[in-house]
PDB file of N, CA and C in Angstrom:
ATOM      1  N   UNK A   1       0.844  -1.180   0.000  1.00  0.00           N
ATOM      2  CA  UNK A   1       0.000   0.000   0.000  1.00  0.00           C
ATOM      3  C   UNK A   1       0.893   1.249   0.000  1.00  0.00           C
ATOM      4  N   UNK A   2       0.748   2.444  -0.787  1.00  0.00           N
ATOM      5  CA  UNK A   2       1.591   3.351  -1.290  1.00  0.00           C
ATOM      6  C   UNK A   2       0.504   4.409  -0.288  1.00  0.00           C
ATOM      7  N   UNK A   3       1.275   5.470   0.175  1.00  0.00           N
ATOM      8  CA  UNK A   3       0.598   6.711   0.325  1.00  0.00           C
ATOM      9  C   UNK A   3       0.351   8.145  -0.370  1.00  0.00           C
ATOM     10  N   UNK A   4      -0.988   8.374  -0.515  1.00  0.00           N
ATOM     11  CA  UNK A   4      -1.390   9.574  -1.476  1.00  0.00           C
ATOM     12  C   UNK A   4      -1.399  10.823  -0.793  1.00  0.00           C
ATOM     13  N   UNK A   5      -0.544  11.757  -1.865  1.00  0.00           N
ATOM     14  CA  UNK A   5      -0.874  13.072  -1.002  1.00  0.00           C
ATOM     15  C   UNK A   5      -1.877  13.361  -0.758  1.00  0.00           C
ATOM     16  N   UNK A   6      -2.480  14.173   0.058  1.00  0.00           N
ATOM     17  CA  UNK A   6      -3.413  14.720   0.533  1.00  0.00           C
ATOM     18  C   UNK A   6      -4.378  16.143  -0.293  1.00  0.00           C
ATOM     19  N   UNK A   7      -3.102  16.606  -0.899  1.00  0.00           N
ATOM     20  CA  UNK A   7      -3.190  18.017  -1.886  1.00  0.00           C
ATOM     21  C   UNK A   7      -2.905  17.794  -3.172  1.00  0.00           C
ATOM     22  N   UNK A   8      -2.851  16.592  -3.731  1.00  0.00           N
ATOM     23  CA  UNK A   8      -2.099  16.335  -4.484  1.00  0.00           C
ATOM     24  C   UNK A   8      -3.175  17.243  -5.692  1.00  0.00           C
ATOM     25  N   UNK A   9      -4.589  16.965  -5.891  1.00  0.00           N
ATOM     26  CA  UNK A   9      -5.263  17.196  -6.747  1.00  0.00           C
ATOM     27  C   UNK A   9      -5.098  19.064  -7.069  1.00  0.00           C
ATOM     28  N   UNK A  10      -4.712  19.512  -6.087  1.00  0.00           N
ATOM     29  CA  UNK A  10      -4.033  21.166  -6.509  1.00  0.00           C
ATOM     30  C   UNK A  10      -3.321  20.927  -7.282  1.00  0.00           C
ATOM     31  N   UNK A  11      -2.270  20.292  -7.655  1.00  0.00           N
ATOM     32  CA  UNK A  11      -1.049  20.253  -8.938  1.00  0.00           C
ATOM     33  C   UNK A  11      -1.255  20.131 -10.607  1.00  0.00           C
ATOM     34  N   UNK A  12      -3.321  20.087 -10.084  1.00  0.00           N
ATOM     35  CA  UNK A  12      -3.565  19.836 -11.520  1.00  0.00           C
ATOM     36  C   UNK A  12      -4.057  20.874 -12.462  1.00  0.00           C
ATOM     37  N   UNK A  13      -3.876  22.150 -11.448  1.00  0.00           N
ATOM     38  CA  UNK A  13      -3.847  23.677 -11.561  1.00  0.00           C
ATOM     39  C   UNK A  13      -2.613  23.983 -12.359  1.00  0.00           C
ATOM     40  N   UNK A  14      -3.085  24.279 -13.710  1.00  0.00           N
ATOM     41  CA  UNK A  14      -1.405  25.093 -14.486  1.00  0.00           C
ATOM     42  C   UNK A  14      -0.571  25.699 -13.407  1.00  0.00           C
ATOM     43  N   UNK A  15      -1.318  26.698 -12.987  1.00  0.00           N
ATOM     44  CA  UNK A  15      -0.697  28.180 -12.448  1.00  0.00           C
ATOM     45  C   UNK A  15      -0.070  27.723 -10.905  1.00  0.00           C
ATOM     46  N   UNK A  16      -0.767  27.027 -10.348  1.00  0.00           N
ATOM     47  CA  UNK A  16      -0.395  25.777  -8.846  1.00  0.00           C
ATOM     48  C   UNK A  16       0.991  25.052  -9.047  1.00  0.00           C
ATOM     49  N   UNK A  17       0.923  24.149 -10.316  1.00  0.00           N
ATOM     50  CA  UNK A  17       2.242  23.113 -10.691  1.00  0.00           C
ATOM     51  C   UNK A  17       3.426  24.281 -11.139  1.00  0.00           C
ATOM     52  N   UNK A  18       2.928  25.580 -11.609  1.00  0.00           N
ATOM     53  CA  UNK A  18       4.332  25.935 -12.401  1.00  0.00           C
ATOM     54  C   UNK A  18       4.801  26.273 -10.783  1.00  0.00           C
ATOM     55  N   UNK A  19       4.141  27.012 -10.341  1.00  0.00           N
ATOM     56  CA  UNK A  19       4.252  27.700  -8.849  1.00  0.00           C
ATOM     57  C   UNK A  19       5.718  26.581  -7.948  1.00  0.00           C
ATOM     58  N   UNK A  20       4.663  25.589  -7.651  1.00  0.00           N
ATOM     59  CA  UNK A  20       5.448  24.282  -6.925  1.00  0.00           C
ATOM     60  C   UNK A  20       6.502  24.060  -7.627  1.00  0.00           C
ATOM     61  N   UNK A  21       6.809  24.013  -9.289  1.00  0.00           N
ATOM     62  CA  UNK A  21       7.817  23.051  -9.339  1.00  0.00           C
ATOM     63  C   UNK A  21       9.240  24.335  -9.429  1.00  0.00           C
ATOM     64  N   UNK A  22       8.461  26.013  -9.471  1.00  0.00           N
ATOM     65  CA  UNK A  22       9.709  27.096  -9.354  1.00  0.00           C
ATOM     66  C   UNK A  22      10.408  27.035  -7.923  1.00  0.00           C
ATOM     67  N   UNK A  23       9.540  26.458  -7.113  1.00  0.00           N
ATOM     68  CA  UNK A  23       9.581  26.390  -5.171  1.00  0.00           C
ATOM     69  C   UNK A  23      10.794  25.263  -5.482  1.00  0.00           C
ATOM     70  N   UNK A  24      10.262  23.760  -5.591  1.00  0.00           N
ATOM     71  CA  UNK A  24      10.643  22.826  -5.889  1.00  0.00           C
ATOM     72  C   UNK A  24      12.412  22.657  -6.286  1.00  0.00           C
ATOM     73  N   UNK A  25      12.544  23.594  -7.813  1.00  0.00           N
ATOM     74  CA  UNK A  25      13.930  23.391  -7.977  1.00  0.00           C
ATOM     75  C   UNK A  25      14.997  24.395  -7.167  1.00  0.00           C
ATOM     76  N   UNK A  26      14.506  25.092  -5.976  1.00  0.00           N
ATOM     77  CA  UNK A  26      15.254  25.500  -5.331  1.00  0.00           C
ATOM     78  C   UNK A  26      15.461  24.653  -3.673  1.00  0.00           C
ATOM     79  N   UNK A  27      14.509  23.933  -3.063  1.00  0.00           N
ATOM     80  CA  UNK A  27      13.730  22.965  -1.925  1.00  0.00           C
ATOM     81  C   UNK A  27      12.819  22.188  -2.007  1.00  0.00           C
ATOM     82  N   UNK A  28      12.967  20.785  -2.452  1.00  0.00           N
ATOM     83  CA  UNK A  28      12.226  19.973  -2.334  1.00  0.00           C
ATOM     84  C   UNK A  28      10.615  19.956  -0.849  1.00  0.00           C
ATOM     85  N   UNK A  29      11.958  20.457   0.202  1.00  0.00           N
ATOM     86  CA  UNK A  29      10.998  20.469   1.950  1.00  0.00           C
ATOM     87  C   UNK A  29      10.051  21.676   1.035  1.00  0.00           C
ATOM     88  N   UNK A  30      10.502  23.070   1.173  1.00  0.00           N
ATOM     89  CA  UNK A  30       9.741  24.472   1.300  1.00  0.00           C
ATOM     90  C   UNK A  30       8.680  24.133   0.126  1.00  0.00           C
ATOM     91  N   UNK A  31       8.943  23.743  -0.770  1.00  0.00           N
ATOM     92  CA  UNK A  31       7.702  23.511  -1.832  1.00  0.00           C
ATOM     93  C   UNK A  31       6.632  22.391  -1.403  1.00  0.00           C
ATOM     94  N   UNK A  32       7.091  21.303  -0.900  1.00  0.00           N
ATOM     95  CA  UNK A  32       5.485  20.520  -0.343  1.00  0.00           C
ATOM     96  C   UNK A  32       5.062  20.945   0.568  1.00  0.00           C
ATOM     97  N   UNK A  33       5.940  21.983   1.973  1.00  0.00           N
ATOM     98  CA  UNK A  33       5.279  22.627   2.727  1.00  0.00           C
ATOM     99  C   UNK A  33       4.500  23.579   2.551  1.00  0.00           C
ATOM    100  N   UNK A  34       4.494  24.113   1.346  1.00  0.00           N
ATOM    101  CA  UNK A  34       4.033  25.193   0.639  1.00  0.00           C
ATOM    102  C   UNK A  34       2.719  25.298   0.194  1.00  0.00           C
ATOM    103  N   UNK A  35       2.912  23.626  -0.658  1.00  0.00           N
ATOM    104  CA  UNK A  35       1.892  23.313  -1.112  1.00  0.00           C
ATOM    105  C   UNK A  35       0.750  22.822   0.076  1.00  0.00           C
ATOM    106  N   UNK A  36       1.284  22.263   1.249  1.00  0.00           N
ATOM    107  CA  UNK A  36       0.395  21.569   2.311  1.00  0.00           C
ATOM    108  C   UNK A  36      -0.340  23.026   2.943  1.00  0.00           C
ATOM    109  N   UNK A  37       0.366  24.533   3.558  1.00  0.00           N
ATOM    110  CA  UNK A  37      -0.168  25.307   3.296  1.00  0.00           C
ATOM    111  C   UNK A  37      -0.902  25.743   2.684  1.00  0.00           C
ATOM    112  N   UNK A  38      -0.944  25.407   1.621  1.00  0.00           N
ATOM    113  CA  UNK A  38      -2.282  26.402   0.759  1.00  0.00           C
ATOM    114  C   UNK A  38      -2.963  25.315   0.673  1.00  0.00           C
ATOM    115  N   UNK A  39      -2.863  23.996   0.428  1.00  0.00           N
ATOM    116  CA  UNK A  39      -4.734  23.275   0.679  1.00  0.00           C
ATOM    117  C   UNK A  39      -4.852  23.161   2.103  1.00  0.00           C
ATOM    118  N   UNK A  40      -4.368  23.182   3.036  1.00  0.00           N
ATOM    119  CA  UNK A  40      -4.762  23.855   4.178  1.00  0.00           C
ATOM    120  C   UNK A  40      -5.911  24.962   4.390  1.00  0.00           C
ATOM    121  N   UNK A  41      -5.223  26.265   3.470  1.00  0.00           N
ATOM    122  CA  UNK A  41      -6.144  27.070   3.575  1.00  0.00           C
ATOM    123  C   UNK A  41      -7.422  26.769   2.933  1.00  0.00           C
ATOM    124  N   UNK A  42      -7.178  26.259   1.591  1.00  0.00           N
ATOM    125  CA  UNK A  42      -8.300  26.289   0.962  1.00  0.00           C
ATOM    126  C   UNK A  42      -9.432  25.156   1.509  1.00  0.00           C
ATOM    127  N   UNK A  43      -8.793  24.217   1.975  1.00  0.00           N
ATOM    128  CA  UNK A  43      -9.907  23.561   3.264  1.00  0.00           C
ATOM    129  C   UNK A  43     -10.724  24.100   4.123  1.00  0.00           C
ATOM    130  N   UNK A  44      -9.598  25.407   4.987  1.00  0.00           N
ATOM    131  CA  UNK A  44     -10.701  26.349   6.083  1.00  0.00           C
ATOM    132  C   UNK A  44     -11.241  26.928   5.646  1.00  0.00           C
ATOM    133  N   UNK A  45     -11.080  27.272   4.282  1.00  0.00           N
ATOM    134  CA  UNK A  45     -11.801  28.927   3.440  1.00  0.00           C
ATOM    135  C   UNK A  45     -12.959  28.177   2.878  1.00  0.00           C
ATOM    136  N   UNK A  46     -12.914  27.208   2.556  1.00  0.00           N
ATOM    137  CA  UNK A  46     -14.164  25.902   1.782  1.00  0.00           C
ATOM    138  C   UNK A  46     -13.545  26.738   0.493  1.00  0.00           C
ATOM    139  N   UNK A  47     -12.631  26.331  -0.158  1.00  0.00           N
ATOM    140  CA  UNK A  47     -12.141  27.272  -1.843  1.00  0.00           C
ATOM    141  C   UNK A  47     -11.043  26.207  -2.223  1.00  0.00           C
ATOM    142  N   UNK A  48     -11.240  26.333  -3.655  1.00  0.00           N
ATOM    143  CA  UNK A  48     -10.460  25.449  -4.555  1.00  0.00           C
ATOM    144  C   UNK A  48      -9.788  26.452  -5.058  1.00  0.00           C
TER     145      UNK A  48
END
């Protein structure tokens, strides 16, 4: 059994993936924290 991100379905946002993968080629950590942040928010806000 493999584990699924949680946010993963944000990455399927053009403007989301370019975002993550500019984070990404500088910190692997700061970009999924990044990303766990913002569907975070968009969980409390009820917003996609």
């Amino acid at each position: 059994m493999t584990m699924q991100p949680k946010y993963r379905e944000l990455l399927l946002d053009d403007d989301i993936r370019r975002w993550f993968e500019n984070l990404k080629a500088k910190s692997v950590l700061t970009a999924t924290v990044a990303l766990r942040n913002l569907g975070h928010y968009c969980e409390l806000t009820k917003t996609t």
